[in-house]
Protein backbone atom coordinates (compact mmCIF):
# COMPACT_ATOMS: atom_id res chain seq x y z
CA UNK A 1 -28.48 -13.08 -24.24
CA UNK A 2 -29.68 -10.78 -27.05
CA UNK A 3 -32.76 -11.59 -29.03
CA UNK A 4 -32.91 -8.85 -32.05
CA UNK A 5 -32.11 -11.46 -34.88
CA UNK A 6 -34.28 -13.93 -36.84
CA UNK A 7 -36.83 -14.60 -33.82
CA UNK A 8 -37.91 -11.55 -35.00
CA UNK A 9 -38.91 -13.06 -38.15
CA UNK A 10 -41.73 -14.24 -35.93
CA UNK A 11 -43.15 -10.69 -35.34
CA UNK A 12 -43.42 -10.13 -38.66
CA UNK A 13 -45.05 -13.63 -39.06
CA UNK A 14 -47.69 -12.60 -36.36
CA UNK A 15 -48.26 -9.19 -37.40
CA UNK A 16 -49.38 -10.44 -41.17
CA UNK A 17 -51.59 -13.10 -39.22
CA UNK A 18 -53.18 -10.90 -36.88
CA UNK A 19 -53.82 -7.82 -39.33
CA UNK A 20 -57.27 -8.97 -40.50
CA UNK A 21 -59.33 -11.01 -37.77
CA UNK A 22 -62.30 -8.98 -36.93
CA UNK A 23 -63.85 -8.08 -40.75
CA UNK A 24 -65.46 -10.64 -42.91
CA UNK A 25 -65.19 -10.83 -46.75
CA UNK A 26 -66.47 -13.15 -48.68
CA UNK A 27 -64.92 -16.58 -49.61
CA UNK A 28 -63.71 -16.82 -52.96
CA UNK A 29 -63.76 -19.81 -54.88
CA UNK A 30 -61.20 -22.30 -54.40
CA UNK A 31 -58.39 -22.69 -56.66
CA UNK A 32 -57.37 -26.33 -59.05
CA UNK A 33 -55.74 -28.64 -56.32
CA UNK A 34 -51.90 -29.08 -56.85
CA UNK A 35 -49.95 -31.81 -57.90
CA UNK A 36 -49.35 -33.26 -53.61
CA UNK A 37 -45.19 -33.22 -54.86
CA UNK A 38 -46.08 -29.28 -55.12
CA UNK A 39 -47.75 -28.98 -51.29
CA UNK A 40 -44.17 -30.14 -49.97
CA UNK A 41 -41.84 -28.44 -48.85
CA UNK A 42 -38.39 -30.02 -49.04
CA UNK A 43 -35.21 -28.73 -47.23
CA UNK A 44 -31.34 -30.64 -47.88
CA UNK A 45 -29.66 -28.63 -46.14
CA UNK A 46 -31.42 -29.56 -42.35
CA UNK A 47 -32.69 -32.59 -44.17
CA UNK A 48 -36.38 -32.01 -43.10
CA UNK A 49 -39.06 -31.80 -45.15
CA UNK A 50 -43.09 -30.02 -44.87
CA UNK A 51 -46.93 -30.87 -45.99
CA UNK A 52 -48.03 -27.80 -46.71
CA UNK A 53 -51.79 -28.00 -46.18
CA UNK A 54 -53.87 -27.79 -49.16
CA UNK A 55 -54.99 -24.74 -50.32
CA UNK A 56 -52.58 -22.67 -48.17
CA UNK A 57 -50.70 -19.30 -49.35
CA UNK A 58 -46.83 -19.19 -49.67
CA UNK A 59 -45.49 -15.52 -48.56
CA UNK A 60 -41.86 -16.99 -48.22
CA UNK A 61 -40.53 -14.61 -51.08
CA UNK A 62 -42.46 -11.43 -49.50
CA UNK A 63 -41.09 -11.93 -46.12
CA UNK A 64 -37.60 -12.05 -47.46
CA UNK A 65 -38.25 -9.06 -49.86
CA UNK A 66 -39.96 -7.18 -47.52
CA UNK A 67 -39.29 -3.66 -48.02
CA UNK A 68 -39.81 -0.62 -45.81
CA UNK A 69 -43.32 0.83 -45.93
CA UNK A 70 -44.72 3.90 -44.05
CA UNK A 71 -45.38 1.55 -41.11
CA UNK A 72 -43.20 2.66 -38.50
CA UNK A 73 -41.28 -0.39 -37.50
CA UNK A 74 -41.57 -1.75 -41.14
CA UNK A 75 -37.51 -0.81 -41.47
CA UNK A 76 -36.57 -2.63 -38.02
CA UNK A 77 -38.72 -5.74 -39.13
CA UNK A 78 -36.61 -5.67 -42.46
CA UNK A 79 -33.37 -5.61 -40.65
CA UNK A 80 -33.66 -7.80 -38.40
CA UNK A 81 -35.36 -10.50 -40.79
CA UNK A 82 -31.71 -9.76 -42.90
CA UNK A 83 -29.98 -11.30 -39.54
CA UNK A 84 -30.90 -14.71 -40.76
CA UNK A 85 -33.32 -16.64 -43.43
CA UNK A 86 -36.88 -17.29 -43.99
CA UNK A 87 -37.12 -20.48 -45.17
CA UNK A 88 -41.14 -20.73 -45.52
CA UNK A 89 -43.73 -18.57 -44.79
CA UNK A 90 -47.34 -20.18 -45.36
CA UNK A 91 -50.81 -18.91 -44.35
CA UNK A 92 -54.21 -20.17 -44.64
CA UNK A 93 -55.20 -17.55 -46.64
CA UNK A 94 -53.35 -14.19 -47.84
CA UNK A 95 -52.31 -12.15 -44.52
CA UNK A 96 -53.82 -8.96 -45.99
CA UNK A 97 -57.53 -10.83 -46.49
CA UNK A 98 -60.16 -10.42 -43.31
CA UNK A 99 -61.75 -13.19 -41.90
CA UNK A 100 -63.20 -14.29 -38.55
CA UNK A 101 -60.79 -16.46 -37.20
CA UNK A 102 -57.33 -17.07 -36.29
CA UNK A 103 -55.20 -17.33 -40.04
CA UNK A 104 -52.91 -20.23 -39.28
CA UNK A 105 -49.24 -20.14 -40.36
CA UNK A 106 -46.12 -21.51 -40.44
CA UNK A 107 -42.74 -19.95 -40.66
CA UNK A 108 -39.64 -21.45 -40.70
CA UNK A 109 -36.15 -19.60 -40.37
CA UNK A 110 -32.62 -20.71 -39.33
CA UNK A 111 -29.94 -18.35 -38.25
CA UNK A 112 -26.01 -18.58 -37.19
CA UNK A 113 -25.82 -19.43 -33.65
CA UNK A 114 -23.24 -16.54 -33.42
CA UNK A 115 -26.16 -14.20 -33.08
CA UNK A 116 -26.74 -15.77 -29.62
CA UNK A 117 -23.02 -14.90 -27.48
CA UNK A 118 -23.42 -18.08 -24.70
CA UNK A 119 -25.53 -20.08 -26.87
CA UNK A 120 -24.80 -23.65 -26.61
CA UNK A 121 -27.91 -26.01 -26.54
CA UNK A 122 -31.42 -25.51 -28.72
CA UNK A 123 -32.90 -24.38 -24.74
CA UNK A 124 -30.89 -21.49 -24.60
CA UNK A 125 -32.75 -20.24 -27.42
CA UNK A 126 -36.45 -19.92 -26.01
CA UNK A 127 -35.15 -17.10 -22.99
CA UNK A 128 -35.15 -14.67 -26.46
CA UNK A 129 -38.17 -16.78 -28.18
CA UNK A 130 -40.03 -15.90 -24.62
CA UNK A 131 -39.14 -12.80 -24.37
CA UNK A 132 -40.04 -11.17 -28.02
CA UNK A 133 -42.88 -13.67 -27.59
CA UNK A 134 -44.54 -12.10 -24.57
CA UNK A 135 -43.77 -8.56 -25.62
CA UNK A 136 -46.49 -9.14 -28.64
CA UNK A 137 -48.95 -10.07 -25.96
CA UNK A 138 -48.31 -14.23 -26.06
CA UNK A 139 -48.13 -15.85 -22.75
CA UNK A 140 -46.34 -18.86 -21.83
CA UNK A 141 -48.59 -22.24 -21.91
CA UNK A 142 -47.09 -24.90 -19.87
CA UNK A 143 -43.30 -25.42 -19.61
CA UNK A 144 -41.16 -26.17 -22.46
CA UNK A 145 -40.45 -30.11 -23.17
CA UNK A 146 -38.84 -32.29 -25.49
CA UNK A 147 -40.12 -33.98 -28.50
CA UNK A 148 -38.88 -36.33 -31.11
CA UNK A 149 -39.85 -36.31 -34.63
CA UNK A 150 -38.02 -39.05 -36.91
CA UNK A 151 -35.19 -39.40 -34.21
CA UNK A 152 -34.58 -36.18 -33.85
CA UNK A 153 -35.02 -34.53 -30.66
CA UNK A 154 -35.91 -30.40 -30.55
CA UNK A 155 -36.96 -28.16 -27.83
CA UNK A 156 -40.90 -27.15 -27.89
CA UNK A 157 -42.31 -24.19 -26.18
CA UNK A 158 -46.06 -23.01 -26.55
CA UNK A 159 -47.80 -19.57 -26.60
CA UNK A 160 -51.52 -18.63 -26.24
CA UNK A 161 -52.93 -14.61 -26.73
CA UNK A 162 -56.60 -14.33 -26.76
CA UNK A 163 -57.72 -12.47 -29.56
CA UNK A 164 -61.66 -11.66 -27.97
CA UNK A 165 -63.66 -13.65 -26.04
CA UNK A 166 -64.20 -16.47 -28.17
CA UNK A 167 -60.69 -16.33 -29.79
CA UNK A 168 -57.29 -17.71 -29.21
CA UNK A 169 -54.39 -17.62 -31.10
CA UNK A 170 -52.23 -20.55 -30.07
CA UNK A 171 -48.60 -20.92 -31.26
CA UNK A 172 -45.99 -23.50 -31.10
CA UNK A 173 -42.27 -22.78 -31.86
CA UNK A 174 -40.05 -25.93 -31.94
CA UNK A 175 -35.89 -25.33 -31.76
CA UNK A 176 -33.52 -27.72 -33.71
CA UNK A 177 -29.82 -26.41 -33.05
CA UNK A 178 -27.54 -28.23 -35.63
CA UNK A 179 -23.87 -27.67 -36.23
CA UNK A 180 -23.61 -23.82 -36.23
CA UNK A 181 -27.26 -23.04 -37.15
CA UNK A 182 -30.61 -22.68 -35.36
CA UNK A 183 -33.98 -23.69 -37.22
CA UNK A 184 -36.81 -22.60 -35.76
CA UNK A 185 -40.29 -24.23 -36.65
CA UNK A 186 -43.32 -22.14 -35.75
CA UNK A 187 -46.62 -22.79 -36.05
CA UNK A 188 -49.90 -20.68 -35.62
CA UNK A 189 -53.34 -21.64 -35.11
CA UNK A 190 -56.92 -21.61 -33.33
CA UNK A 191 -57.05 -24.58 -31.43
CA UNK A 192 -54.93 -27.01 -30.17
CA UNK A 193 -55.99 -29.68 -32.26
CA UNK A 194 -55.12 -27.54 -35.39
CA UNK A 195 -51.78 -27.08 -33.80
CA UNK A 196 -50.76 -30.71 -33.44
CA UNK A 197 -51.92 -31.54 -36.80
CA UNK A 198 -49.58 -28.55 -38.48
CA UNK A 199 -47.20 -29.90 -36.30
CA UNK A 200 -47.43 -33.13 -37.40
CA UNK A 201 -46.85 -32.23 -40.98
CA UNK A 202 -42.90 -31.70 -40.31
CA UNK A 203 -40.71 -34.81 -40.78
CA UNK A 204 -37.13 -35.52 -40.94
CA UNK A 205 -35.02 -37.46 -43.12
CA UNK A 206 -32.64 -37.33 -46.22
CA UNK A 207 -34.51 -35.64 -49.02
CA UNK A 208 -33.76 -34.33 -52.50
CA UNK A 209 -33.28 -30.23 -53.05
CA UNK A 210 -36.33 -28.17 -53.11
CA UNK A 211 -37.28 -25.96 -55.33
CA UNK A 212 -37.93 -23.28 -53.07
């Protein structure tokens, strides 16, 4: 099975994240809290919605309009992101800002299951998750299980990459294969702790269009 489509979106996900984790800068001061209705994300299509932590940066537009730079992949990761959709891109704080630890994400993209030839059940996806996964340094953390969120059931597979000797990046990346499309939910953070509770923002159910 070939994996050059959307998972891909995920490299450019962790390449923003990890850009910046050795330099300080200062904080700057935090910004008037949004109205909570603005913090979630809402998605009719896969009926699923997202509480988007407080505080947090949306790069959803940049990842879709990314352009090629003088970074020499920049023009793969653009093609490849074109394969499918970014639905939301958050971070903790800006990807380009330094800061000591791990900047904690989450990116959500769906893509036509006709990228996959053989594809036939939300598993089948995580032998090209793995694989682009491990190639960026990630290795596997347990084996992949099965969780349900609001009655519905997706495919969960976790990723750890130490960034120094103190630091580890931990990621999650949970599969929902519906009708002809794949969404794929993945989250980034420092600890496992942080992990479950991004995870646990992510709920299921009818909801009303999003203005996203």
């Amino acid at each position: 099975m070939n994996c050059p489509r959307t998972t891909l979106v995920l490299v450019l996900g962790l390449s923003l994240i990890g850009e910046s984790q050795t330099q300080h800068k200062p904080a700057t001061a935090p910004a008037a809290k949004p109205a909570e209705d603005a913090q979630l994300y809402r998605n009719a299509t896969f009926a699923f919605r997202y509480q988007i932590p407080y505080g947090w940066v949306d790069r959803t537009r940049n990842m879709r309009e990314e352009k090629a730079t003088d970074k020499p992949d920049a023009k793969e990761k653009v093609r490849n992101i074109s394969q499918g959709e970014v639905l939301l891109a958050v971070f903790e704080r800006p990807p380009e800002a330094a800061g000591e630890t791990v900047n904690s994400a989450v990116v959500i993209a769906a893509e036509n299951t006709t990228a996959y030839p053989g594809l036939k059940k939300a598993e089948d996806y995580l032998v090209p998750l793995t694989e682009l996964t491990t190639s960026k340094g990630f290795r596997t953390e347990g084996d992949p299980s099965v969780i349900e969120i609001d009655a519905r059931q997706l495919v969960r597979a976790d990723f750890t990459k130490p960034l120094n000797d103190k630091l580890t990046m931990r990621q999650a990346t949970l599969v929902l294969l519906t009708h002809s499309q794949i969404v794929s939910f993945t989250f980034i953070a420092g600890s496992e702790d942080e992990l479950d509770n991004l995870v646990d923002g992510l709920h299921f159910g009818a909801v009303k269009p999003s203005a996203h």
